[in-house]
C-alpha atoms as a PDB file:
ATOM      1  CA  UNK A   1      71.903  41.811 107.408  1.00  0.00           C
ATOM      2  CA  UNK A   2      69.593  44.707 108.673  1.00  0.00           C
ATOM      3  CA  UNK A   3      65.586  44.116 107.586  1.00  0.00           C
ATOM      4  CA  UNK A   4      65.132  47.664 107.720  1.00  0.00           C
ATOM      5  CA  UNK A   5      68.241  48.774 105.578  1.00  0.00           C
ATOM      6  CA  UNK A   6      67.253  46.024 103.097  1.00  0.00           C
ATOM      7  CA  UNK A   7      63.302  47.157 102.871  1.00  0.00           C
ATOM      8  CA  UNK A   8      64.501  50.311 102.456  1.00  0.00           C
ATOM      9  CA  UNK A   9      66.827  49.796  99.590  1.00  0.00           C
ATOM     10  CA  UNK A  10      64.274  47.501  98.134  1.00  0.00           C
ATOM     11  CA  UNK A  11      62.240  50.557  97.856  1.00  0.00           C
ATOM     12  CA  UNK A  12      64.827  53.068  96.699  1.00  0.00           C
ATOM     13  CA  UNK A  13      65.602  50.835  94.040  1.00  0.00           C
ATOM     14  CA  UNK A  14      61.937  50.146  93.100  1.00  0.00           C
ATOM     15  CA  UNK A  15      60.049  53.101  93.595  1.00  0.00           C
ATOM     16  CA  UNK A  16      63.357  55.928  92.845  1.00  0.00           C
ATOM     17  CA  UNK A  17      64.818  53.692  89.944  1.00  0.00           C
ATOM     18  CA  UNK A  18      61.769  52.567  88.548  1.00  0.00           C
ATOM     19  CA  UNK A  19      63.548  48.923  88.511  1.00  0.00           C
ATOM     20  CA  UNK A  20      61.575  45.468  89.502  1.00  0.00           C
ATOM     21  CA  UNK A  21      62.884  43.395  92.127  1.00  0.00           C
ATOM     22  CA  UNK A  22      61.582  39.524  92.263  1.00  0.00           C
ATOM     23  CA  UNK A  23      60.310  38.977  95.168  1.00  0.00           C
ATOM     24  CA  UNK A  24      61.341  35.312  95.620  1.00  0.00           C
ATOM     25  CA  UNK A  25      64.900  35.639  97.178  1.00  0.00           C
ATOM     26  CA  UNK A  26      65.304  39.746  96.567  1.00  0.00           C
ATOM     27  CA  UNK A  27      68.886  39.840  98.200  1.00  0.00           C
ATOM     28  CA  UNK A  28      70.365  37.088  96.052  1.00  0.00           C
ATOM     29  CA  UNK A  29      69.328  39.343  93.253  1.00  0.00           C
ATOM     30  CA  UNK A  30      72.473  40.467  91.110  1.00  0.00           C
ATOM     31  CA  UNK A  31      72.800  44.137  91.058  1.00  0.00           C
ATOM     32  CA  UNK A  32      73.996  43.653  87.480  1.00  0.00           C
ATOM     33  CA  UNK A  33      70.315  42.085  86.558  1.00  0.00           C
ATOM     34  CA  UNK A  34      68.657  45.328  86.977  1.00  0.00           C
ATOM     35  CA  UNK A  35      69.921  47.265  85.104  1.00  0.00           C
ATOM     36  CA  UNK A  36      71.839  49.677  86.711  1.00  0.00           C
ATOM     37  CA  UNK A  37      73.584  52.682  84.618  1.00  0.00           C
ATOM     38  CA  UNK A  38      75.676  55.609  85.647  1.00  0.00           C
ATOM     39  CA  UNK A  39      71.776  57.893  86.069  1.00  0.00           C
ATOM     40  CA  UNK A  40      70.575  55.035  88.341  1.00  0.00           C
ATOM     41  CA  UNK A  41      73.906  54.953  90.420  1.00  0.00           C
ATOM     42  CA  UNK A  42      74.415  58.573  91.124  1.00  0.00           C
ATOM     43  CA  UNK A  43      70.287  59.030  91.906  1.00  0.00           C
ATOM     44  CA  UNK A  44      70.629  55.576  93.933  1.00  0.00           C
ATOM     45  CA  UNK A  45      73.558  56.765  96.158  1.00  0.00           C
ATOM     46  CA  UNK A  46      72.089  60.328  96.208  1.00  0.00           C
ATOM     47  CA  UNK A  47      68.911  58.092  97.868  1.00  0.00           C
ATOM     48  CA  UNK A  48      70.516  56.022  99.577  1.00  0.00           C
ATOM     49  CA  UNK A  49      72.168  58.831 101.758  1.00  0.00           C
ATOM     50  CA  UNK A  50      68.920  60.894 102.070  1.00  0.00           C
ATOM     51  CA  UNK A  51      67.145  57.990 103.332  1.00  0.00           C
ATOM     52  CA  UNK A  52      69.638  56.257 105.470  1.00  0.00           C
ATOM     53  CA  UNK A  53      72.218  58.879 105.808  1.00  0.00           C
ATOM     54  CA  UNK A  54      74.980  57.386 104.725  1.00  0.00           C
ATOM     55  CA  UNK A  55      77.440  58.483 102.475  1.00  0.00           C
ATOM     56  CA  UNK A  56      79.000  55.709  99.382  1.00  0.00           C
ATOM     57  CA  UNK A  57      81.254  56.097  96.491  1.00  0.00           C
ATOM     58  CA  UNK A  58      80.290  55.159  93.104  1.00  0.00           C
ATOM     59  CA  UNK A  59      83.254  52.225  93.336  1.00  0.00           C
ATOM     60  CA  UNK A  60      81.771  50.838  96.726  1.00  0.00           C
ATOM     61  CA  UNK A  61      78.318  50.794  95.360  1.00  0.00           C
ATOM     62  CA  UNK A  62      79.536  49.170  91.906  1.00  0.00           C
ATOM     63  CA  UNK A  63      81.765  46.829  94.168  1.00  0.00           C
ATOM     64  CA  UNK A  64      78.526  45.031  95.142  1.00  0.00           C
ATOM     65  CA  UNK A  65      77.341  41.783  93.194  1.00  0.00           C
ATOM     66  CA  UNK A  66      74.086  41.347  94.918  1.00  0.00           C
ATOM     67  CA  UNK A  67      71.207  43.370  97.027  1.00  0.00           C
ATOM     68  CA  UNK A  68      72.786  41.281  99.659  1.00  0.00           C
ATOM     69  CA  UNK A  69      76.439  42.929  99.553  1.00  0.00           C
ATOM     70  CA  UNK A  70      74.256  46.539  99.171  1.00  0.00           C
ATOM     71  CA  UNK A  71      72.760  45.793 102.065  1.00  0.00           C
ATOM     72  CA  UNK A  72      75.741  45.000 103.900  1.00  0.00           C
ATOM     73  CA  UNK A  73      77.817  47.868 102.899  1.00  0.00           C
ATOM     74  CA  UNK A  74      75.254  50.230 104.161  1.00  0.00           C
ATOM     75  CA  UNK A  75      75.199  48.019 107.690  1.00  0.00           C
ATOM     76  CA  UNK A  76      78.762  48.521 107.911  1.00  0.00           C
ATOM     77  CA  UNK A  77      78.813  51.746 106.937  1.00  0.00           C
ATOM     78  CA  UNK A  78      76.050  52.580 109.424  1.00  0.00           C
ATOM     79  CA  UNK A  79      77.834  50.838 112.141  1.00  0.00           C
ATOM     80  CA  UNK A  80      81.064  52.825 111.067  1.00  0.00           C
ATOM     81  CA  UNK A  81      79.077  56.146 111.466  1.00  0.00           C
ATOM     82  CA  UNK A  82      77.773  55.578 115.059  1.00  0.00           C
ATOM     83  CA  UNK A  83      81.182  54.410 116.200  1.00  0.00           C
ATOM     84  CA  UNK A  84      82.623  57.595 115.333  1.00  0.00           C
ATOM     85  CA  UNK A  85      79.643  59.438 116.782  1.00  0.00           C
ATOM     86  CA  UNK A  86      80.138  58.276 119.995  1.00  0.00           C
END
């Protein structure tokens, strides 16, 4: 799991969403806790992609259970971007 992808999502969630993320273990965090609805999905993948510029659906993002898995589909998504760059 990528320290950068996960600080920034930390702060896409916090400061975009307006949601508060503990601090004590933040990626075992269920994504269900905060209190995501369909307005925080579609602004958190629409920040998510301007930030990190990668494109999810709403199902992958939903898919997740914890800021962990988030993080993790972004990696992997990243990953899958540059190895089609190249």
């Amino acid at each position: 799991m990528s320290d950068a992808t996960l600080h920034v999502l930390l702060d896409i969630v916090e400061t975009d969403l307006g949601m508060v993320v503990p601090q004590d273990e933040p990626t075992q965090i269920a994504v269900g806790d905060l209190g995501f609805d369909s307005v925080a999905v579609a602004i958190g993948l629409v920040a998510i992609e301007e930030r990190l510029g990668v494109r999810l659906t709403e199902r992958e993002l939903l898919s997740c259970w914890t800021i962990a898995d988030m993080v993790e589909l972004i990696d992997t998504a990243l990953r899958s971007a540059a190895g089609s760059a190249e």
